[in-house]
PDB file of N, CA and C in Angstrom:
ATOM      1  N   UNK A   1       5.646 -28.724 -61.752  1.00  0.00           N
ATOM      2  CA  UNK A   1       6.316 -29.166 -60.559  1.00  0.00           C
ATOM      3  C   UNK A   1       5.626 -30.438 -60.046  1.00  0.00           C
ATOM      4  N   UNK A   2       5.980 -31.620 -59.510  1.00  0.00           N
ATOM      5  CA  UNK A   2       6.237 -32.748 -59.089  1.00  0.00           C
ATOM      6  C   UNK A   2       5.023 -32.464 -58.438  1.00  0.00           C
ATOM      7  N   UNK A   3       5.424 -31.768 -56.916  1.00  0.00           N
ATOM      8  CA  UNK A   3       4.049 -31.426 -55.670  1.00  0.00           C
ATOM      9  C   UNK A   3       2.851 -30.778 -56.298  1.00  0.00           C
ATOM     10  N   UNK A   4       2.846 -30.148 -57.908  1.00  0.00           N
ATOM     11  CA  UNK A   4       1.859 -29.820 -58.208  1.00  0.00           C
ATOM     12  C   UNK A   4       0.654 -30.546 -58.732  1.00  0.00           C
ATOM     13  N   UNK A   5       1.650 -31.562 -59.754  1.00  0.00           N
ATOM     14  CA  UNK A   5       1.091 -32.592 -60.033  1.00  0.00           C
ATOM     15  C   UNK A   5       0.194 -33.438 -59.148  1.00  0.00           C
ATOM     16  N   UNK A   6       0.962 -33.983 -58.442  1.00  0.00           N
ATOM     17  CA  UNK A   6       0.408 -35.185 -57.404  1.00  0.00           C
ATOM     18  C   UNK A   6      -0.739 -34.167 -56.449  1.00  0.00           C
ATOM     19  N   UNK A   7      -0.957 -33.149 -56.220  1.00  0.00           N
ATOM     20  CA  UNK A   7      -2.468 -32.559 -55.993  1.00  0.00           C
ATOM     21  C   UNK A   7      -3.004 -32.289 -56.702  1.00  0.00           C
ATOM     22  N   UNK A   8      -2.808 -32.305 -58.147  1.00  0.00           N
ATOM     23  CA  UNK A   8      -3.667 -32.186 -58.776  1.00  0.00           C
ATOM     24  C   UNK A   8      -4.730 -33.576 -58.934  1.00  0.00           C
ATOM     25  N   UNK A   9      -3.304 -34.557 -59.158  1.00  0.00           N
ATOM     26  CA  UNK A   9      -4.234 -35.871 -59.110  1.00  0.00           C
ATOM     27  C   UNK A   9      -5.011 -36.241 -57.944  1.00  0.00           C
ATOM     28  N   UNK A  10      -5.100 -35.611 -56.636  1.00  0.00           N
ATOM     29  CA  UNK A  10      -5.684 -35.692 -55.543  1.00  0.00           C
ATOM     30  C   UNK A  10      -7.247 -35.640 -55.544  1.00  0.00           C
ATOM     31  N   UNK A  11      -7.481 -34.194 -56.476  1.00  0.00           N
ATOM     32  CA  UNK A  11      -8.006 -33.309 -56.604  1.00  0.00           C
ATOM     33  C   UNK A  11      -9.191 -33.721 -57.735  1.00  0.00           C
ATOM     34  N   UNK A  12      -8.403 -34.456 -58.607  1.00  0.00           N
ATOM     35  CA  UNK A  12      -9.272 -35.366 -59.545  1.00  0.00           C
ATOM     36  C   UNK A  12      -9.729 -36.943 -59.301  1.00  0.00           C
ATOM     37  N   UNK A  13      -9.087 -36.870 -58.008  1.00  0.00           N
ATOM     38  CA  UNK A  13      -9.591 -38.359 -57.802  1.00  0.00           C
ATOM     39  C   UNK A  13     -10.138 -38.609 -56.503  1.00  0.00           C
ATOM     40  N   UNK A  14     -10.526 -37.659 -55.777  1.00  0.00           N
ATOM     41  CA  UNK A  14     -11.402 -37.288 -54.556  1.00  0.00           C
ATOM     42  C   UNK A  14     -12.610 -36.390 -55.119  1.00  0.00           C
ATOM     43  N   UNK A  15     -13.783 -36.981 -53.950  1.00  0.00           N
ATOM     44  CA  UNK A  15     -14.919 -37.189 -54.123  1.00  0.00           C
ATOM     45  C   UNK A  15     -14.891 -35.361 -54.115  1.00  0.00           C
ATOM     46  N   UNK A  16     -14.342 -34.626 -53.467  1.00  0.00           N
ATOM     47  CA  UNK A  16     -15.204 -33.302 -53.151  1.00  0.00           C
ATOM     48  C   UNK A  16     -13.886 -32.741 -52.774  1.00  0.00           C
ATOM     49  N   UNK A  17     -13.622 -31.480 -53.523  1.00  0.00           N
ATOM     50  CA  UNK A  17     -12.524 -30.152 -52.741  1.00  0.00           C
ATOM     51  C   UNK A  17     -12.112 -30.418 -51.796  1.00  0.00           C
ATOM     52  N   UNK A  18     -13.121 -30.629 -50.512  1.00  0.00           N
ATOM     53  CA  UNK A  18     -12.486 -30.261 -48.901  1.00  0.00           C
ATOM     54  C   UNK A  18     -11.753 -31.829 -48.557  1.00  0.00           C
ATOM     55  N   UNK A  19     -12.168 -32.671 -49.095  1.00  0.00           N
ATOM     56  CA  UNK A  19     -11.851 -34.002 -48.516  1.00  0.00           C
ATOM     57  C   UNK A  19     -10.311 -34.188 -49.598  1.00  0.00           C
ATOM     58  N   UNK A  20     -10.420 -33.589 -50.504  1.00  0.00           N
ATOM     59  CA  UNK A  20      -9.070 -33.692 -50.907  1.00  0.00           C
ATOM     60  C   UNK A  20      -8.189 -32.578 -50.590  1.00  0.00           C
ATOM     61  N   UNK A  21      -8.348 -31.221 -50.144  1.00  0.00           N
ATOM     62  CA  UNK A  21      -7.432 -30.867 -49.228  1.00  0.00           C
ATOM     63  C   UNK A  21      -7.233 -31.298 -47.842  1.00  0.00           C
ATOM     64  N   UNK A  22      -8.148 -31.991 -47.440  1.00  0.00           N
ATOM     65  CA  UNK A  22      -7.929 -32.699 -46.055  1.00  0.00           C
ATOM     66  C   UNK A  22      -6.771 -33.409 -46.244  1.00  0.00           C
ATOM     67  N   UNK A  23      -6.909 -34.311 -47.534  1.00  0.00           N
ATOM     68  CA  UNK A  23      -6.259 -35.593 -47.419  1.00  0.00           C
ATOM     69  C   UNK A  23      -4.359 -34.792 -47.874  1.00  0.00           C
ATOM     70  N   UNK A  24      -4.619 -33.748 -48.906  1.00  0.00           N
ATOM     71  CA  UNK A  24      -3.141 -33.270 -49.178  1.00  0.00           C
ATOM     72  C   UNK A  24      -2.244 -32.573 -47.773  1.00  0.00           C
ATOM     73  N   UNK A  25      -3.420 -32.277 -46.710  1.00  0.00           N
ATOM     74  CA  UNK A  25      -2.780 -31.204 -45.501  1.00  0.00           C
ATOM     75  C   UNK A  25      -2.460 -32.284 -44.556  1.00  0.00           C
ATOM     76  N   UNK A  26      -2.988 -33.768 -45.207  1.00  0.00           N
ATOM     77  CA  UNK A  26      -2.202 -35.178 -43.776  1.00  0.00           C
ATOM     78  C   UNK A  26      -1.391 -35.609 -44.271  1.00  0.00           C
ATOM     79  N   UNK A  27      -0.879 -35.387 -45.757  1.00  0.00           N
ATOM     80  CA  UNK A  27       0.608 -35.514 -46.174  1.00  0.00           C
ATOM     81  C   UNK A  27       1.571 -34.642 -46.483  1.00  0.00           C
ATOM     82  N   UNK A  28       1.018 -33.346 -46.248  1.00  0.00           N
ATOM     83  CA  UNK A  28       2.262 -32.770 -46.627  1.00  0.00           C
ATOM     84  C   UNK A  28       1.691 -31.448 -45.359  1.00  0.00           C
ATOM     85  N   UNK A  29       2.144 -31.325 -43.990  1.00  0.00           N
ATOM     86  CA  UNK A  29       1.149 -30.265 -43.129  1.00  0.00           C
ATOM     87  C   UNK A  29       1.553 -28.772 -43.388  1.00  0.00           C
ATOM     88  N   UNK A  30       3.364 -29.311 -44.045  1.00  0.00           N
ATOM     89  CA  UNK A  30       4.103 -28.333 -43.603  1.00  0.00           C
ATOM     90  C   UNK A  30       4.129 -27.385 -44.591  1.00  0.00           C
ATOM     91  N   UNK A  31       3.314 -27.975 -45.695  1.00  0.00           N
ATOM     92  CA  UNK A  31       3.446 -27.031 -47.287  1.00  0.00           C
ATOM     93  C   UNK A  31       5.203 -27.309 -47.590  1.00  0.00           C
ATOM     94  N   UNK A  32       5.876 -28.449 -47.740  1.00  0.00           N
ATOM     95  CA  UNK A  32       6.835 -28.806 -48.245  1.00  0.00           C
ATOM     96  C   UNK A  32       7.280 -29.197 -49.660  1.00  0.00           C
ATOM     97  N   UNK A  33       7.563 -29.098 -50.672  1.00  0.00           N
ATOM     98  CA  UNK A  33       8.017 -29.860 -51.581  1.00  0.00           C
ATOM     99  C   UNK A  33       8.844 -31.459 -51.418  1.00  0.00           C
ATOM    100  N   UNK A  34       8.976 -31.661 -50.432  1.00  0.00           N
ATOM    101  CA  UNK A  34       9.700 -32.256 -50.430  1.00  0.00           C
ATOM    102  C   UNK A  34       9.071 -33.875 -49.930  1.00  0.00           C
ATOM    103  N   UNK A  35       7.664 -33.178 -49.058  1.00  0.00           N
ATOM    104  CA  UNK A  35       7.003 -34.523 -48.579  1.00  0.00           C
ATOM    105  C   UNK A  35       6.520 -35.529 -49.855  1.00  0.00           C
ATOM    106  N   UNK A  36       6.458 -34.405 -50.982  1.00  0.00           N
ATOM    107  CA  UNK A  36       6.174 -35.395 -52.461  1.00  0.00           C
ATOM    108  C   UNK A  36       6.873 -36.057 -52.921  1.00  0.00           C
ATOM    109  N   UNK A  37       7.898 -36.255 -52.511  1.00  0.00           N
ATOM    110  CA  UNK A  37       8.876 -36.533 -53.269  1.00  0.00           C
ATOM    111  C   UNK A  37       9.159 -38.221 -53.080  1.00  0.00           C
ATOM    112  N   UNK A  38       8.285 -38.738 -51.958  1.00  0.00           N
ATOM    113  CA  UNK A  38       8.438 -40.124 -51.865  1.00  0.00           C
ATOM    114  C   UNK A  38       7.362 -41.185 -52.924  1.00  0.00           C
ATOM    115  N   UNK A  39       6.822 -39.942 -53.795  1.00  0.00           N
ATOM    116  CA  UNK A  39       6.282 -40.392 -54.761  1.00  0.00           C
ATOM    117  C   UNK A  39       6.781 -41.193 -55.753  1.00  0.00           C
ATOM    118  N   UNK A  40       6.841 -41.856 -56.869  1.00  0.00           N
ATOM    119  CA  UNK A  40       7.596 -41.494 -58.095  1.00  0.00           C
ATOM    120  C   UNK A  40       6.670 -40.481 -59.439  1.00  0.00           C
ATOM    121  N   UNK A  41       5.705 -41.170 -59.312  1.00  0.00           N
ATOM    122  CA  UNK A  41       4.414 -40.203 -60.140  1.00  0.00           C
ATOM    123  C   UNK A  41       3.395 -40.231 -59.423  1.00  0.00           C
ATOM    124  N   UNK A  42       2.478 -39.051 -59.798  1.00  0.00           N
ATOM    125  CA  UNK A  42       1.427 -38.721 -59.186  1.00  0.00           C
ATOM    126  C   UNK A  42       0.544 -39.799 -58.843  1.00  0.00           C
ATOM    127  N   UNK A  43       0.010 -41.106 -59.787  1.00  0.00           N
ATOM    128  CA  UNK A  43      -0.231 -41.749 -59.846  1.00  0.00           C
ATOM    129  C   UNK A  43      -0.279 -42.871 -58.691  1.00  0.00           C
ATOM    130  N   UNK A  44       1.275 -42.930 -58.322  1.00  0.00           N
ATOM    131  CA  UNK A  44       1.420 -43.745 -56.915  1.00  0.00           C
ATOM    132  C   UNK A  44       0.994 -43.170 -55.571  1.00  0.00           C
ATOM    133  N   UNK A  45       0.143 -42.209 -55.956  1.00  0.00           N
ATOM    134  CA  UNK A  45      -0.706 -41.638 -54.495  1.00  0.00           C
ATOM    135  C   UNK A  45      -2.220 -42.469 -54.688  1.00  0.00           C
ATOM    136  N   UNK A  46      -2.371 -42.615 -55.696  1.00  0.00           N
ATOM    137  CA  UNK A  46      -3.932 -43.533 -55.368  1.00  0.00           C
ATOM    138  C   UNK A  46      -4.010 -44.821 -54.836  1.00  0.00           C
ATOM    139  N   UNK A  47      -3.011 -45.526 -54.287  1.00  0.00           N
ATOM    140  CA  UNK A  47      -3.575 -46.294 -53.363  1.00  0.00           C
ATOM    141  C   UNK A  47      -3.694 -45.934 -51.457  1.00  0.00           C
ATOM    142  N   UNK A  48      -2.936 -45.246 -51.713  1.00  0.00           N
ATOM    143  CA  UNK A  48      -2.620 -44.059 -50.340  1.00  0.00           C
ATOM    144  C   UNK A  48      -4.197 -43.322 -50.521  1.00  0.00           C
ATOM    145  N   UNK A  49      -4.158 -42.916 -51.132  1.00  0.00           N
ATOM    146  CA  UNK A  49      -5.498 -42.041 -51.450  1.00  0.00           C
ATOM    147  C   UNK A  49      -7.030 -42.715 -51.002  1.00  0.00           C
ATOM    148  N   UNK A  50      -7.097 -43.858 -51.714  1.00  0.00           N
ATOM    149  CA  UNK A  50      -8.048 -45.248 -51.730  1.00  0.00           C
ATOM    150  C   UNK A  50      -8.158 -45.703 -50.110  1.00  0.00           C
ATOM    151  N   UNK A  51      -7.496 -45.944 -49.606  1.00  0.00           N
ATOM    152  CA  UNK A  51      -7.142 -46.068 -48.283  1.00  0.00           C
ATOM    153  C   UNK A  51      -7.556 -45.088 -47.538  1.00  0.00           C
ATOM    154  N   UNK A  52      -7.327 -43.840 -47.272  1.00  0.00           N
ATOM    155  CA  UNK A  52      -7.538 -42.783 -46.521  1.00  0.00           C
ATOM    156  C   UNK A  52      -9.065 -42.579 -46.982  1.00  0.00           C
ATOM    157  N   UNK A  53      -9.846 -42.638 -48.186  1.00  0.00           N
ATOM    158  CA  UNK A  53     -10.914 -42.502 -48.429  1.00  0.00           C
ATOM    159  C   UNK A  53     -12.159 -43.527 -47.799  1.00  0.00           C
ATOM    160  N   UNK A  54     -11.930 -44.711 -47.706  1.00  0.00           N
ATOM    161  CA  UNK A  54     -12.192 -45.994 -47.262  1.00  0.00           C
ATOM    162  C   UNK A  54     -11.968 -45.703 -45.426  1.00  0.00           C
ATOM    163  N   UNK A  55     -11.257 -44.406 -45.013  1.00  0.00           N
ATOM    164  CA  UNK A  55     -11.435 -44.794 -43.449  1.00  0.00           C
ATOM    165  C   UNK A  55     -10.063 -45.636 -43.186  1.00  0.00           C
ATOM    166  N   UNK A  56      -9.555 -46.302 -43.951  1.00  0.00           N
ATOM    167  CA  UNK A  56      -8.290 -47.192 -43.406  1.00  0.00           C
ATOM    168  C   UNK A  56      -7.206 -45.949 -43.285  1.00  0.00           C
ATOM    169  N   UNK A  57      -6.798 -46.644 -41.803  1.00  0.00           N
ATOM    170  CA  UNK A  57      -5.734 -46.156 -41.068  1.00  0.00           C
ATOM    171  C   UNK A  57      -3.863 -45.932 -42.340  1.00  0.00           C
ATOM    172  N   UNK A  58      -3.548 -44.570 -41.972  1.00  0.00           N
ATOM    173  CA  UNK A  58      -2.758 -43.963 -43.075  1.00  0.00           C
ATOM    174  C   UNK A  58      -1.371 -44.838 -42.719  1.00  0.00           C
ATOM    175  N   UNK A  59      -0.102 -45.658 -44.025  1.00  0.00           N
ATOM    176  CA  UNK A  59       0.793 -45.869 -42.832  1.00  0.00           C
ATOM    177  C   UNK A  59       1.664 -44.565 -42.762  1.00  0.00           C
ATOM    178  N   UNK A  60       2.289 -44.502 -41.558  1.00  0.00           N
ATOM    179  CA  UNK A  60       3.025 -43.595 -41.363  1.00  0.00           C
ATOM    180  C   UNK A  60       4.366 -43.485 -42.282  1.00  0.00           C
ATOM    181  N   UNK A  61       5.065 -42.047 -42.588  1.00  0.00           N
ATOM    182  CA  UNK A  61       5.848 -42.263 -43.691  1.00  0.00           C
ATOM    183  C   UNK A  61       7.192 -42.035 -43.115  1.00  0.00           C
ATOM    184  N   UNK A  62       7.527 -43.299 -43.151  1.00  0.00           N
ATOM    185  CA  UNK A  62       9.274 -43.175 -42.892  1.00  0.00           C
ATOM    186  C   UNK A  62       9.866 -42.578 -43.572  1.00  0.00           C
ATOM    187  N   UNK A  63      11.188 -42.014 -42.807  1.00  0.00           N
ATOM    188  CA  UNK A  63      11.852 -41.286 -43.359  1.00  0.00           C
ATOM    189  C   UNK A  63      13.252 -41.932 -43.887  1.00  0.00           C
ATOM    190  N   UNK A  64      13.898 -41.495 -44.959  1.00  0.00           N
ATOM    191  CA  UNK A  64      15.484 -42.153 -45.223  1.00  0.00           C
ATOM    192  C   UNK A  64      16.389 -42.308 -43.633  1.00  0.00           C
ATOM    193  N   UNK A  65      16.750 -43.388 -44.362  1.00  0.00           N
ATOM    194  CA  UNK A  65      18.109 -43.068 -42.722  1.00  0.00           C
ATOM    195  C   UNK A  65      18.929 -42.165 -43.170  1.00  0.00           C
ATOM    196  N   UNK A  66      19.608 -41.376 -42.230  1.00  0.00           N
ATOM    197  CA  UNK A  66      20.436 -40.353 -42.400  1.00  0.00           C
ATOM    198  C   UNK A  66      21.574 -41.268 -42.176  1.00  0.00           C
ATOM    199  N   UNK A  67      22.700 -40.707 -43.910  1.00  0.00           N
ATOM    200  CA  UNK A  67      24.049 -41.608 -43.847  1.00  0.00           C
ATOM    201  C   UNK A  67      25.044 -41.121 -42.609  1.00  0.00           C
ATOM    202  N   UNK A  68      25.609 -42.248 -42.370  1.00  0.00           N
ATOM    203  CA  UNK A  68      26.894 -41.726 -40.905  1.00  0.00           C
ATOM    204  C   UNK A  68      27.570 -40.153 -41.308  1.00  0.00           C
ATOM    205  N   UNK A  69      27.851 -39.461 -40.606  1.00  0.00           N
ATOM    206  CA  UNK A  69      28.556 -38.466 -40.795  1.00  0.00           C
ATOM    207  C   UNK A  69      30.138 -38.934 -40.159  1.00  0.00           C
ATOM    208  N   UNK A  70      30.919 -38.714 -41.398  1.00  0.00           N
ATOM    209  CA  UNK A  70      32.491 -39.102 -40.805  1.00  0.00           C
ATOM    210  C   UNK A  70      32.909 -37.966 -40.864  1.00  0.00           C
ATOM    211  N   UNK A  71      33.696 -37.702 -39.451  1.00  0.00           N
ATOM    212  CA  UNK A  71      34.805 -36.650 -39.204  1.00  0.00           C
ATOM    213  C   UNK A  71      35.865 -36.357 -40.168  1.00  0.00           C
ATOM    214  N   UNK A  72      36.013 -35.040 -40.696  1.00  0.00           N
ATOM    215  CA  UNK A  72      36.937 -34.826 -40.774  1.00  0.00           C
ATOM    216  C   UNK A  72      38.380 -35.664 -40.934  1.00  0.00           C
ATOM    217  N   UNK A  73      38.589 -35.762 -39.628  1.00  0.00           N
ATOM    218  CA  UNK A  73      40.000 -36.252 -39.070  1.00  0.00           C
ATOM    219  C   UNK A  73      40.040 -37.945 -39.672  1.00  0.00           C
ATOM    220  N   UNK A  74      38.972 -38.691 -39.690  1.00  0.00           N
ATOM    221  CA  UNK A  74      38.914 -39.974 -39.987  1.00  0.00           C
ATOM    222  C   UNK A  74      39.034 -39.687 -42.236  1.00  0.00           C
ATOM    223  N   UNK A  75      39.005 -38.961 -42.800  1.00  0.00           N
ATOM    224  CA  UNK A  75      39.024 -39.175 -43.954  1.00  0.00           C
ATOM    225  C   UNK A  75      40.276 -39.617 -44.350  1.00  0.00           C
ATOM    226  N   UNK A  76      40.551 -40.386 -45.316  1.00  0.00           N
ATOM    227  CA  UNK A  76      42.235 -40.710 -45.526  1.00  0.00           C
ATOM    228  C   UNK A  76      41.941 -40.779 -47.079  1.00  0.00           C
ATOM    229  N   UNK A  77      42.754 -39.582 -47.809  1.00  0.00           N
ATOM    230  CA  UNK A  77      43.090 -39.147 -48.969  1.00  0.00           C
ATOM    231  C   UNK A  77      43.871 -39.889 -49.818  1.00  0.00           C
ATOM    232  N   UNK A  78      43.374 -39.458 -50.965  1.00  0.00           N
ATOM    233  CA  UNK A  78      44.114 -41.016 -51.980  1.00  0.00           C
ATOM    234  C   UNK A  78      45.335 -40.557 -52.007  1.00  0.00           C
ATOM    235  N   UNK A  79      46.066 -41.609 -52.662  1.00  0.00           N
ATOM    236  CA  UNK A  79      47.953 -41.326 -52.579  1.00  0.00           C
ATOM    237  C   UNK A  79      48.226 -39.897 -53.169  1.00  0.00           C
ATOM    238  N   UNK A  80      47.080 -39.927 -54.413  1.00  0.00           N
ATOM    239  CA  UNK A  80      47.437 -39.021 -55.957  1.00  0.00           C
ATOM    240  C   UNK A  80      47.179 -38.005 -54.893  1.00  0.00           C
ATOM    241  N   UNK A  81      46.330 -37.449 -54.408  1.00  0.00           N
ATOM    242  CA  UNK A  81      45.882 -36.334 -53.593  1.00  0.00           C
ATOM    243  C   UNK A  81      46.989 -35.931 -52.799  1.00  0.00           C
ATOM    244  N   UNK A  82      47.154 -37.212 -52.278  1.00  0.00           N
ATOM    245  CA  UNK A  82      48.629 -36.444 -50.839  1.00  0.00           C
ATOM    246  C   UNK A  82      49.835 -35.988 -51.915  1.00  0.00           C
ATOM    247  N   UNK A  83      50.096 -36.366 -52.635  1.00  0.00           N
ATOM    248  CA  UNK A  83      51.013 -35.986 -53.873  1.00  0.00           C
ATOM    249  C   UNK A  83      50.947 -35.010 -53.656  1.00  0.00           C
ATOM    250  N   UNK A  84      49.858 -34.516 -54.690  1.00  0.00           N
ATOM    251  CA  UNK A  84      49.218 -33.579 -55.157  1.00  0.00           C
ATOM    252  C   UNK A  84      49.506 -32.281 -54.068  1.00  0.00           C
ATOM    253  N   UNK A  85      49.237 -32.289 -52.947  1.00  0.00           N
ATOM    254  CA  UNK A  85      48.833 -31.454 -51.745  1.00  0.00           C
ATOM    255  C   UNK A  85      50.402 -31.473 -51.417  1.00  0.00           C
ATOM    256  N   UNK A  86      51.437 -32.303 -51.093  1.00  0.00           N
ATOM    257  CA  UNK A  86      53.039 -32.347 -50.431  1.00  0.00           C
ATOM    258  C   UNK A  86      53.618 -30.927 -51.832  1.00  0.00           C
ATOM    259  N   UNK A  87      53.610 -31.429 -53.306  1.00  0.00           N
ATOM    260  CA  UNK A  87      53.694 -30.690 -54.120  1.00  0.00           C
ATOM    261  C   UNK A  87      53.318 -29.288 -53.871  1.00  0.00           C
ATOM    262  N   UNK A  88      51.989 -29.174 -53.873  1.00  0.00           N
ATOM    263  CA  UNK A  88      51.358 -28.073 -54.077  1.00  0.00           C
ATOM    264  C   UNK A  88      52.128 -26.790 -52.995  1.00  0.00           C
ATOM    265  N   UNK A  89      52.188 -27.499 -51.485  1.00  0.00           N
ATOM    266  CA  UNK A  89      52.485 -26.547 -50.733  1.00  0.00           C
ATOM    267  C   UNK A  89      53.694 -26.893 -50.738  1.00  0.00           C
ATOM    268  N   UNK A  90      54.897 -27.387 -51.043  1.00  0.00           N
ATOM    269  CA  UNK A  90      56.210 -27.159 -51.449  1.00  0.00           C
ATOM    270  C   UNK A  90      56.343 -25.606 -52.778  1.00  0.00           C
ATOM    271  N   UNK A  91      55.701 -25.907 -53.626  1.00  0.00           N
ATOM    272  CA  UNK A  91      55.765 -25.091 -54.341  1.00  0.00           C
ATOM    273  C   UNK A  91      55.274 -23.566 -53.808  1.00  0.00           C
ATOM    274  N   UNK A  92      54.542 -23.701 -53.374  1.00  0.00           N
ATOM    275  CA  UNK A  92      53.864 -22.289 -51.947  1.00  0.00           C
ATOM    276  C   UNK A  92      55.042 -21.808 -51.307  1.00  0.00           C
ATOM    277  N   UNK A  93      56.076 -22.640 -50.377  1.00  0.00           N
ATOM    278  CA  UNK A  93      56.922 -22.420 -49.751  1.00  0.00           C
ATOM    279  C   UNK A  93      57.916 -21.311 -50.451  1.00  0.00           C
ATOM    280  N   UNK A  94      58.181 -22.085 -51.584  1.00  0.00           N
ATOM    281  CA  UNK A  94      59.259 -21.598 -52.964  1.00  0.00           C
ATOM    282  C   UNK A  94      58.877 -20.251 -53.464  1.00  0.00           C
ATOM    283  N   UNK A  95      57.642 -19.977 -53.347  1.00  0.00           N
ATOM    284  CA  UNK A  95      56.922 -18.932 -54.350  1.00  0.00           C
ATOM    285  C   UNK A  95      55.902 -18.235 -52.910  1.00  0.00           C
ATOM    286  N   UNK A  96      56.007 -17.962 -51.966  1.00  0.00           N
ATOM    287  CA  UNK A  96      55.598 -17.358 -51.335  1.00  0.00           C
ATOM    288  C   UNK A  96      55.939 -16.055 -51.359  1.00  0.00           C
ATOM    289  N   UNK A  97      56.652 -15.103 -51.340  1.00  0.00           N
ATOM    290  CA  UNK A  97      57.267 -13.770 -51.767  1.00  0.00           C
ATOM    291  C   UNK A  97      56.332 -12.868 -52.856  1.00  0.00           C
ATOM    292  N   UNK A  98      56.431 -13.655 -53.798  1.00  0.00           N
ATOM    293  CA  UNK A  98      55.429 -13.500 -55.137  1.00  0.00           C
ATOM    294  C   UNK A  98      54.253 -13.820 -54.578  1.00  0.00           C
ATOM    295  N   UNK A  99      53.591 -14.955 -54.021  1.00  0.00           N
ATOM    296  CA  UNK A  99      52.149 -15.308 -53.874  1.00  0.00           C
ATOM    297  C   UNK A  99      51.203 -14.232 -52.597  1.00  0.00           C
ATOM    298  N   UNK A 100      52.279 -13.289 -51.800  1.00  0.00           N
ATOM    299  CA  UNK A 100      52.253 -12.225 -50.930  1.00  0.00           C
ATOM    300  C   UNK A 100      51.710 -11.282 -51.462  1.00  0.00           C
ATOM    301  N   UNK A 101      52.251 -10.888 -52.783  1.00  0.00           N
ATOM    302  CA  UNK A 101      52.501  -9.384 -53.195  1.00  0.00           C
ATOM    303  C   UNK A 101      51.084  -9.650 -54.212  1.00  0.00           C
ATOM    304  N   UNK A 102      50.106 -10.560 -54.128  1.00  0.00           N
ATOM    305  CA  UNK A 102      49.187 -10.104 -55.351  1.00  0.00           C
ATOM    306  C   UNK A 102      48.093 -10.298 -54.655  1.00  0.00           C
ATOM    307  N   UNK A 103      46.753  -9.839 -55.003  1.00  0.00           N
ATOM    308  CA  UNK A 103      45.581  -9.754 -54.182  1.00  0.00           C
ATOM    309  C   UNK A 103      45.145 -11.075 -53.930  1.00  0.00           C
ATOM    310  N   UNK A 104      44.549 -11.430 -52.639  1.00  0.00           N
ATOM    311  CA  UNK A 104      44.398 -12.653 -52.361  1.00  0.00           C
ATOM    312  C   UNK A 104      43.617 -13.836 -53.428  1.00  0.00           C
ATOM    313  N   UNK A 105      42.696 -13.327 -54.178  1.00  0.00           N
ATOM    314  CA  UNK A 105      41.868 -14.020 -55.028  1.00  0.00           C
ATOM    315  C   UNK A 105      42.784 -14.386 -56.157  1.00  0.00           C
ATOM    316  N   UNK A 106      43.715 -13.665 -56.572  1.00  0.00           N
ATOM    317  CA  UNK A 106      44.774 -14.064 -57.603  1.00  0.00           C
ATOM    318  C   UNK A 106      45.558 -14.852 -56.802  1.00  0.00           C
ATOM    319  N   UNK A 107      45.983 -14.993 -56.008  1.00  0.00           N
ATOM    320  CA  UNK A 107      46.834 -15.907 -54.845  1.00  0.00           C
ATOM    321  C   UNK A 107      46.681 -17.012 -54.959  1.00  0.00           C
ATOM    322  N   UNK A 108      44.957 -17.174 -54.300  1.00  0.00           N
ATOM    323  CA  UNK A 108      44.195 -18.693 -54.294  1.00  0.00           C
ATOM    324  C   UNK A 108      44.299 -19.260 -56.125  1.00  0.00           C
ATOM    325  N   UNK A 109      43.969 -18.465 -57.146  1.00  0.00           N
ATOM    326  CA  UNK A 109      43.674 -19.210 -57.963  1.00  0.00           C
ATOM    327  C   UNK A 109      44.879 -19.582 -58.676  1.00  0.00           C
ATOM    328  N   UNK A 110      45.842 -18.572 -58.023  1.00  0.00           N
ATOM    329  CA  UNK A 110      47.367 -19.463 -58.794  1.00  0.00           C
ATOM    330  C   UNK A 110      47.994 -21.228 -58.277  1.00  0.00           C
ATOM    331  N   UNK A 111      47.412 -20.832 -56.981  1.00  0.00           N
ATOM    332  CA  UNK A 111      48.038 -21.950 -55.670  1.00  0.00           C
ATOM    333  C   UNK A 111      46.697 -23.261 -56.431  1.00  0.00           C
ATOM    334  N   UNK A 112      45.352 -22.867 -56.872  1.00  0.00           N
ATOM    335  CA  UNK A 112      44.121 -24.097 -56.654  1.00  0.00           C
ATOM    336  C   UNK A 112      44.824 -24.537 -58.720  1.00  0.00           C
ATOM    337  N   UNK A 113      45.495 -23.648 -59.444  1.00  0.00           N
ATOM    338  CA  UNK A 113      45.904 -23.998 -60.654  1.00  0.00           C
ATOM    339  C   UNK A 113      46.801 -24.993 -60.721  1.00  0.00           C
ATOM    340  N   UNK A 114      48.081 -24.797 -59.666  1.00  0.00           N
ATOM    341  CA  UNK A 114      48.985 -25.618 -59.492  1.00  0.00           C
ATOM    342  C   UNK A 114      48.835 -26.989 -58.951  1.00  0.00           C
ATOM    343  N   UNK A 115      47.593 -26.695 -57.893  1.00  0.00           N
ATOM    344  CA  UNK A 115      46.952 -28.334 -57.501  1.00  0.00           C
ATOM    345  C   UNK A 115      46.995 -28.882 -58.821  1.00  0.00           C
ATOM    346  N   UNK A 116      46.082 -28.617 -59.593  1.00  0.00           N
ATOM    347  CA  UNK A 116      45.123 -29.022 -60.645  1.00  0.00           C
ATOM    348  C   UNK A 116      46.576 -29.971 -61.540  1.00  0.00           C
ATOM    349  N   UNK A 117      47.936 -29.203 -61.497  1.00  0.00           N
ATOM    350  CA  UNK A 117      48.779 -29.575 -62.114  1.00  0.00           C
ATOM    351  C   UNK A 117      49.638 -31.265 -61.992  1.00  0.00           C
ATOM    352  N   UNK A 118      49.725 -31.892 -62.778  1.00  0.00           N
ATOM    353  CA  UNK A 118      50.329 -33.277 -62.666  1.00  0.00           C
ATOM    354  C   UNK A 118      52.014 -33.585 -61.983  1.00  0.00           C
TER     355      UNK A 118
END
């Protein structure tokens, strides 16, 4: 695993045990997998490492921007799709009687087959 790695290399490249769990518990506090991940290899922690050993101030680790979240209501579906969907539940309309009388899971997968259809 990725987070295993990159403490290991911590671990081999700090002077003493405690100073390299010091230094793994100011990057990752939360026991995350995920704080490693701004790594690419273990490797790209030794200048981070070098730094924090030396006393120089850590930089702080930004986080991704979080992409816009679009509503729902704002999505606008490709033509083939609205097709697809005017079709689909026309054919529902037609075949509803039959699509009633069978257990719902056979229902859905007859109705998500017919999407699928050209």
């Amino acid at each position: 695993m990725h987070s295993d790695q990159c403490r290991e290399f911590i671990h081999a490249n700090s002077p003493d045990f405690h100073l390299a769990t010091e230094f793994i518990e100011s990057l990752d506090p939360e026991r995350e997998d995920r704080a490693w991940q701004r790594f690419q290899t273990p490797e790209d922690i030794q200048p981070l490492l070098q730094a924090w050993l030396s006393g120089e101030e850590m930089p702080t680790a930004t986080k991704p921007a979080k992409p816009p979240v679009i509503p729902a209501t704002r999505l606008k579906p490709s033509q083939n799709l609205e097709a697809a969907l005017k079709n689909t539940r026309e054919w529902v309309q037609e075949n509803r009687p039959r699509l009633a009388a069978l257990p719902a899971l056979e229902a859905i997968e007859e109705v998500l087959a017919r999407l699928e259809q050209p």
